[in-house]
Protein backbone atom coordinates (compact mmCIF):
# COMPACT_ATOMS: atom_id res chain seq x y z
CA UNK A 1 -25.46 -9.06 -2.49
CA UNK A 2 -23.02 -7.89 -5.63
CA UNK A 3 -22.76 -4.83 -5.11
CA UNK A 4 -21.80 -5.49 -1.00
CA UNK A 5 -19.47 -8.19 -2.22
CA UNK A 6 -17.84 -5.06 -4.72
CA UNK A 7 -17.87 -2.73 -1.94
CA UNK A 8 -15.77 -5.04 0.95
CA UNK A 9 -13.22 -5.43 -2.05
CA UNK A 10 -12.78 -2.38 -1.69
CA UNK A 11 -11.78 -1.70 -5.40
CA UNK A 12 -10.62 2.01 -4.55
CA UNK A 13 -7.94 0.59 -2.22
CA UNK A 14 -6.09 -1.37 -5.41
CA UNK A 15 -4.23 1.86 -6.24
CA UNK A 16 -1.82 0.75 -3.48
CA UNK A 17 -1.24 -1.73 -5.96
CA UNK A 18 0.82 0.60 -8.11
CA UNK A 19 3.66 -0.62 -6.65
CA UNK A 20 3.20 -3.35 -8.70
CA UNK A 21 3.52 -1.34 -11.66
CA UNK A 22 6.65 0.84 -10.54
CA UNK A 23 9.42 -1.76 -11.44
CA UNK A 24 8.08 -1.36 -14.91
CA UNK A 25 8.19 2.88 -15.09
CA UNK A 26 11.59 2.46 -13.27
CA UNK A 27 13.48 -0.23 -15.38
CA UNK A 28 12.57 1.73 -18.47
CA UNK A 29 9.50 -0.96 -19.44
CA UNK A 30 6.69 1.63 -20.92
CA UNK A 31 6.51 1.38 -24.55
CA UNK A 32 7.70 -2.40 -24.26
CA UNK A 33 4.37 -4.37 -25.14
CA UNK A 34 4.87 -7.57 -23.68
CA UNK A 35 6.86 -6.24 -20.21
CA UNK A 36 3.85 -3.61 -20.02
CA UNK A 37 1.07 -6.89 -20.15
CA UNK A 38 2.98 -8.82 -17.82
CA UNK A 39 2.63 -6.02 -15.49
CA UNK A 40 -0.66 -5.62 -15.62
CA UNK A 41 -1.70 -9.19 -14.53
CA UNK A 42 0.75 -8.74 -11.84
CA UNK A 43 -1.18 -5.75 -10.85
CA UNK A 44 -4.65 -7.95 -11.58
CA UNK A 45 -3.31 -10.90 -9.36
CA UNK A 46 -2.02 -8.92 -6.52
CA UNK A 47 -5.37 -6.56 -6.84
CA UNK A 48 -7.95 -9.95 -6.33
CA UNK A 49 -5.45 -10.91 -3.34
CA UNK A 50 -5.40 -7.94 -1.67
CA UNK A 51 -9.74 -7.75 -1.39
CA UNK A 52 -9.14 -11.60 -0.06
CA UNK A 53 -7.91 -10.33 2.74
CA UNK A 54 -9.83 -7.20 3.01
CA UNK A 55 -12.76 -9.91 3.53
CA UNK A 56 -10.44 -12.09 5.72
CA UNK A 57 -10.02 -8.99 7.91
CA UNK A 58 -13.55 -7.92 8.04
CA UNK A 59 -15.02 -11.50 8.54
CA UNK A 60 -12.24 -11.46 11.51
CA UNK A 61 -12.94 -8.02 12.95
CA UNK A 62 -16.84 -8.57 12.42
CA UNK A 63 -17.56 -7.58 15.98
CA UNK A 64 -15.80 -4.73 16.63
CA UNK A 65 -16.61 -2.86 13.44
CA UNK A 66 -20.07 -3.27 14.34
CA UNK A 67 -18.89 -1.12 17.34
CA UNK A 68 -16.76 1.22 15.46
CA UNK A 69 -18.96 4.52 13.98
CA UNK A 70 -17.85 4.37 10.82
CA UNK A 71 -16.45 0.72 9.85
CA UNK A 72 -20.11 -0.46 10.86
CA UNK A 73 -21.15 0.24 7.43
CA UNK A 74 -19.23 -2.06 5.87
CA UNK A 75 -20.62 -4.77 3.78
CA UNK A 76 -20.35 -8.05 6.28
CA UNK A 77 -20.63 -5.97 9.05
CA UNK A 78 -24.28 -4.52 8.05
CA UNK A 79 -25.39 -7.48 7.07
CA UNK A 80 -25.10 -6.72 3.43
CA UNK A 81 -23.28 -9.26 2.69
CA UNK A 82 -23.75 -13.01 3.86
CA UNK A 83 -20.60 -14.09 5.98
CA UNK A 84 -20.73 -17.62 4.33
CA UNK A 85 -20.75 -15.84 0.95
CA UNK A 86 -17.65 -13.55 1.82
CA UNK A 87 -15.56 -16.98 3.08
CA UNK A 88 -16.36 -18.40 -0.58
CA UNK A 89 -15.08 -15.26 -2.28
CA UNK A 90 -12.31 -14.75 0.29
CA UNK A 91 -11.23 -18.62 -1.02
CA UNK A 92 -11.92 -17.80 -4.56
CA UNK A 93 -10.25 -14.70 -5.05
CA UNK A 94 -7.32 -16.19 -3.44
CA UNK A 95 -7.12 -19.26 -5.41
CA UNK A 96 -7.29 -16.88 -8.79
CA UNK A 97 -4.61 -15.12 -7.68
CA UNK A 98 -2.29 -17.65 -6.72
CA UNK A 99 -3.39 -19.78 -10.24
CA UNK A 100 -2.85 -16.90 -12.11
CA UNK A 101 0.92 -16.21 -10.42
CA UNK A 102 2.06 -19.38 -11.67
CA UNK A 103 1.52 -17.97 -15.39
CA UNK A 104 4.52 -15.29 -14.65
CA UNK A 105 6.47 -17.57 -12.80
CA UNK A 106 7.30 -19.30 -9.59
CA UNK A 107 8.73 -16.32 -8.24
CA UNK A 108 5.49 -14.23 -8.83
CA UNK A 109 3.84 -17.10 -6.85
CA UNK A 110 5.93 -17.01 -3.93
CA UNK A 111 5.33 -13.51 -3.34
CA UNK A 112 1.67 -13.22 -3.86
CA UNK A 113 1.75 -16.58 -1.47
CA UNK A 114 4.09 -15.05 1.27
CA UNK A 115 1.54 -11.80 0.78
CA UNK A 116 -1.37 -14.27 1.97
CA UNK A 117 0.52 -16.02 4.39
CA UNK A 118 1.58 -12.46 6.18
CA UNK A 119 -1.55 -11.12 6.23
CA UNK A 120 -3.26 -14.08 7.91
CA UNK A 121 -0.37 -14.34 10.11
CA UNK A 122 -1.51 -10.01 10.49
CA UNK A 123 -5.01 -10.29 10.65
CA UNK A 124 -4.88 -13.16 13.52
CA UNK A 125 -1.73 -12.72 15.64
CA UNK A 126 0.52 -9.46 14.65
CA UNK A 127 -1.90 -6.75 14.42
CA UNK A 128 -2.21 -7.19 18.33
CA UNK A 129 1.82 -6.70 18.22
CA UNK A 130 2.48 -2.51 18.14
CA UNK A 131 4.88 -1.81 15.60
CA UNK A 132 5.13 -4.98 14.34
CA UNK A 133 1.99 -4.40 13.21
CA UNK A 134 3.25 -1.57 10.72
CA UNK A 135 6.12 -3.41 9.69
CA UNK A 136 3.59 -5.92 8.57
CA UNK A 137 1.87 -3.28 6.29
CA UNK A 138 5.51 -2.45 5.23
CA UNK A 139 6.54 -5.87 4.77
CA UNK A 140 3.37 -6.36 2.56
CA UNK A 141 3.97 -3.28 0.39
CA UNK A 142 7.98 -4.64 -0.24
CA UNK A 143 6.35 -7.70 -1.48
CA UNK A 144 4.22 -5.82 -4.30
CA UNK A 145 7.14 -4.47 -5.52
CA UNK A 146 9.15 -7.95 -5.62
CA UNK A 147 6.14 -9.33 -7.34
CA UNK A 148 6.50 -6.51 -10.07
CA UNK A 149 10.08 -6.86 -10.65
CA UNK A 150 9.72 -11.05 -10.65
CA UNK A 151 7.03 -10.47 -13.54
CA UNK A 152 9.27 -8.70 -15.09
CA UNK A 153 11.84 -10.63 -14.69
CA UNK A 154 14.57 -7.75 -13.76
CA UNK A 155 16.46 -7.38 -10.44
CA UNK A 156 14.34 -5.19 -7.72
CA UNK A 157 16.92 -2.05 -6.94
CA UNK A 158 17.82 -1.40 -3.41
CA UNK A 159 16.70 2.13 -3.87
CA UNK A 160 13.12 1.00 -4.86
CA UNK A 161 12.81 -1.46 -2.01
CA UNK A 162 14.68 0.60 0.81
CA UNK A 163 12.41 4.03 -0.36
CA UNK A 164 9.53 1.22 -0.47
CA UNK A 165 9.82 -0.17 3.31
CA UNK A 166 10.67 3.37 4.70
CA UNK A 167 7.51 5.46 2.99
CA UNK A 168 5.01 2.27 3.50
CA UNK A 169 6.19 2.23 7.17
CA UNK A 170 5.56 6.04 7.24
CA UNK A 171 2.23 5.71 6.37
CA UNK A 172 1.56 3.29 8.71
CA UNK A 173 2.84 4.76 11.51
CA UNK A 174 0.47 7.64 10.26
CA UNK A 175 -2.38 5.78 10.11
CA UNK A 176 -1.94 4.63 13.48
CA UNK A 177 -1.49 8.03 14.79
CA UNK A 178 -4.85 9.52 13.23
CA UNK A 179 -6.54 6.17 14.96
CA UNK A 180 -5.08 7.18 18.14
CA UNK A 181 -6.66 10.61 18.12
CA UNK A 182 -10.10 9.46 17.73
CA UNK A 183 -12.27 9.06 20.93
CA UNK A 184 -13.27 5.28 20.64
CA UNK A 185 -9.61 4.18 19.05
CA UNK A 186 -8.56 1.93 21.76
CA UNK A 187 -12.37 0.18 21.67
CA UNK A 188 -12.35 -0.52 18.43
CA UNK A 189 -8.71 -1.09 17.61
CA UNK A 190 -7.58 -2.50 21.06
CA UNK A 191 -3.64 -2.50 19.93
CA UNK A 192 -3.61 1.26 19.86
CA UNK A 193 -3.62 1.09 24.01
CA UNK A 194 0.09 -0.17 23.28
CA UNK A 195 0.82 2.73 21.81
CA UNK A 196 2.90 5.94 22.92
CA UNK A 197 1.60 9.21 21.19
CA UNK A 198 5.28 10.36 21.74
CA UNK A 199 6.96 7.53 19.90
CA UNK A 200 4.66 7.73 17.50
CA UNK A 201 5.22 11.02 16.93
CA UNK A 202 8.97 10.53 16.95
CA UNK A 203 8.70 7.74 14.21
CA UNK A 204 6.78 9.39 11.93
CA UNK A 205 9.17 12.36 11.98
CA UNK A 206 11.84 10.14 11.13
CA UNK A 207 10.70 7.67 8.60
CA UNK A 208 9.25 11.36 7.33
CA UNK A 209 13.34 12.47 6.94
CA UNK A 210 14.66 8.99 5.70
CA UNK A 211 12.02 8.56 3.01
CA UNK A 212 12.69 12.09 1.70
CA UNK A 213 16.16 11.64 2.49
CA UNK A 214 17.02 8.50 0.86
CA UNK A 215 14.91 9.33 -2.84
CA UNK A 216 16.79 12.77 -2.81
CA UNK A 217 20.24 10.45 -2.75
CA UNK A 218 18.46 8.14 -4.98
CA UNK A 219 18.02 10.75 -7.64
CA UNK A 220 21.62 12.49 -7.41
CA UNK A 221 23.12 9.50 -7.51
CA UNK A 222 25.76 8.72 -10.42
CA UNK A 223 24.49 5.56 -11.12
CA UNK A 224 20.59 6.61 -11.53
CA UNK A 225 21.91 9.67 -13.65
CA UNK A 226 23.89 7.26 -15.60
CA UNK A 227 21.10 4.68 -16.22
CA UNK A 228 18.44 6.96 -17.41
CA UNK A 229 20.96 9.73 -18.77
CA UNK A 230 19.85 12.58 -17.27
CA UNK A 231 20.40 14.59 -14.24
CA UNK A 232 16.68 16.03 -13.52
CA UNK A 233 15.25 13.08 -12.14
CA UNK A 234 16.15 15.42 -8.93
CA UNK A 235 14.02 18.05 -10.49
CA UNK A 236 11.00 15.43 -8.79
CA UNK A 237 11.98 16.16 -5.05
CA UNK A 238 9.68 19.11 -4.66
CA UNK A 239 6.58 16.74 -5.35
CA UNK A 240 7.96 14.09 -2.74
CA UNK A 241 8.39 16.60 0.08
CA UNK A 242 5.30 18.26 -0.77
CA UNK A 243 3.43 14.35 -0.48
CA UNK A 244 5.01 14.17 2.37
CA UNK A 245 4.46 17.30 4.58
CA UNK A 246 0.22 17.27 2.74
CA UNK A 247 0.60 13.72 4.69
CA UNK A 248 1.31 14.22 7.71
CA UNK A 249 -1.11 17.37 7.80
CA UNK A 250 -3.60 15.18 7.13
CA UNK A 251 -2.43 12.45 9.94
CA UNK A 252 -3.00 15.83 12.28
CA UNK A 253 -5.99 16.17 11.25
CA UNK A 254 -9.88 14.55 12.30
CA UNK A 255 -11.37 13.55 9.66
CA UNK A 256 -14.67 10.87 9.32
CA UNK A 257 -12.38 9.37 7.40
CA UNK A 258 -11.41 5.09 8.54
CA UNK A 259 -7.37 6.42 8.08
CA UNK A 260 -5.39 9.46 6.30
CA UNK A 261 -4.39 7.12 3.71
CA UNK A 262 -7.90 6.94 2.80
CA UNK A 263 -8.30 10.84 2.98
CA UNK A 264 -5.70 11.52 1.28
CA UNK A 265 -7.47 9.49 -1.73
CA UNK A 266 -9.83 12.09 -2.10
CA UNK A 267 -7.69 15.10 -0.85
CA UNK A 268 -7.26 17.20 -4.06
CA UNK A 269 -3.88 18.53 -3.67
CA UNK A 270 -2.14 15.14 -2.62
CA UNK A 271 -3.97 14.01 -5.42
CA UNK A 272 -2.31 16.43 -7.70
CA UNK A 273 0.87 16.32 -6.58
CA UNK A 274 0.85 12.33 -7.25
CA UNK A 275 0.17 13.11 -10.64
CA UNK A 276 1.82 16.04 -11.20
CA UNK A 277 4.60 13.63 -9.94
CA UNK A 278 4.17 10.51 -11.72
CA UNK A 279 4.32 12.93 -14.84
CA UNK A 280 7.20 14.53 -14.16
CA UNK A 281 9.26 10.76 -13.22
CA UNK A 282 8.06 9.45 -16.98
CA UNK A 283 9.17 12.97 -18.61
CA UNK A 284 12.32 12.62 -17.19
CA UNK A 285 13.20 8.91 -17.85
CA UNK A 286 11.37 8.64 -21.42
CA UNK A 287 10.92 11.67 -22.98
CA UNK A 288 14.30 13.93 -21.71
């Protein structure tokens, strides 16, 4: 029963979680002790309320991922796990997270609590909504980031939340599109029959251009060279297109993979341009 209870977590899906952690690389935070332990329980708190409603969704989408080829593996869906048993730990791990906001600060609280709130308002009422159903997912990814920057107690930066909304919503709409090209999409994700391939195809070219677009004026921008004192920040917009374009290639293509944002967790050059990334954005800002 533990290790099914582990497994509908879904652990590996807590690195979306990171954006948690970014207000701290991004306000200058690493090397400061206390800032850097705050944002860790941030990242713990939002981590245990994010596999609440993994187990919220998959205790309300029972049925059809029994139906679904792949997602009929999962935990409560196999039998695995006990559906009374993944209630208790849906209320449990959302209780911990909540109890544990209110350590950092009402703030922290309010946006862990707003998390919950959207997704249950998600999982039983706006995933049937296309698009809203993406700007859910986007909505929920803005609200890591305002949980990271409340625990730190420093203003969130319009860059960080507009770059935030506009990649999260690029995924999604990517997701949505590598759902659509499967055979048994609309019978297993009945939304998707809302859908236009074409607009989909349209959006995710866009938010493509406005999330590259807007971190390329993000890094040239005086004020951003001014608060980190150095100009090569831009130096990092190679490794953003290059996520970007490895992306969508992977949105094109049909994997066994649930979604490309799960492919792309084990796709070894994404995964190495992240780094190779997330290396270059601390070289710049604390060691140039």
């Amino acid at each position: 029963m533990l290790p099914g209870l582990l497994k509908a977590m879904r652990p590996h899906q807590w690195v979306k979680n990171l954006f948690v952690v970014a207000p701290l690389v991004f306000a200058k935070g690493l090397g400061d002790v206390h800032l850097m332990v705050r944002s860790a329980i941030a990242f713990g708190l939002f981590s245990f309320a994010a596999s609440a409603v993994y187990l919220l969704n998959d205790l309300a989408d029972v049925e059809a991922d029994r139906a679904h080829p792949v997602k009929k593996n999962r935990p409560i869906a196999s039998g695995a796990l006990p559906e009374r048993t993944a209630r208790i730990a849906t209320a449990v791990l959302a209780l911990i997270a909540c109890g544990g906001a209110l350590f950092l600060g009402w703030k922290v609280l309010a946006a862990i609590g707003a998390y919950l709130v959207l997704q249950i308002a998600y999982t039983f009422k706006l995933k049937q909504v296309p698009y809203v159903d993406v700007l859910c997912i986007a909505a929920g990814f803005e609200l890591r980031v305002l949980s990271g920057t409340f625990a730190l107690d420093v203003p969130p930066t319009v860059y960080l939340l507009v770059v935030t909304f506009l990649l999260s919503t690029f995924l999604g709409f990517g997701k949505r599109m590598h759902e659509l090209q499967a055979k048994s999409a609309k019978k297993t994700r009945s939304v998707l029959s809302k859908y236009s391939a074409k607009t989909l195809t349209v959006l995710l070219q866009l938010t493509a251009l406005a999330t590259t677009g807007t971190y390329v004026v993000y890094t040239l921008d005086p004020h951003t060279r001014a608060f980190f004192g150095t100009d090569y920040l831009a130096a990092t917009i190679v490794f953003t297109e290059f996520g970007v374009i490895r992306f969508m290639d992977l949105v094109r293509n049909k994997s066994d993979a649930d979604s490309p944002t799960e492919q792309m967790l084990r796709d070894w050059p994404f995964l190495t341009n992240l780094v190779l990334w997330a290396i270059a954005v601390v070289v710049v800002i604390y060691v140039s």
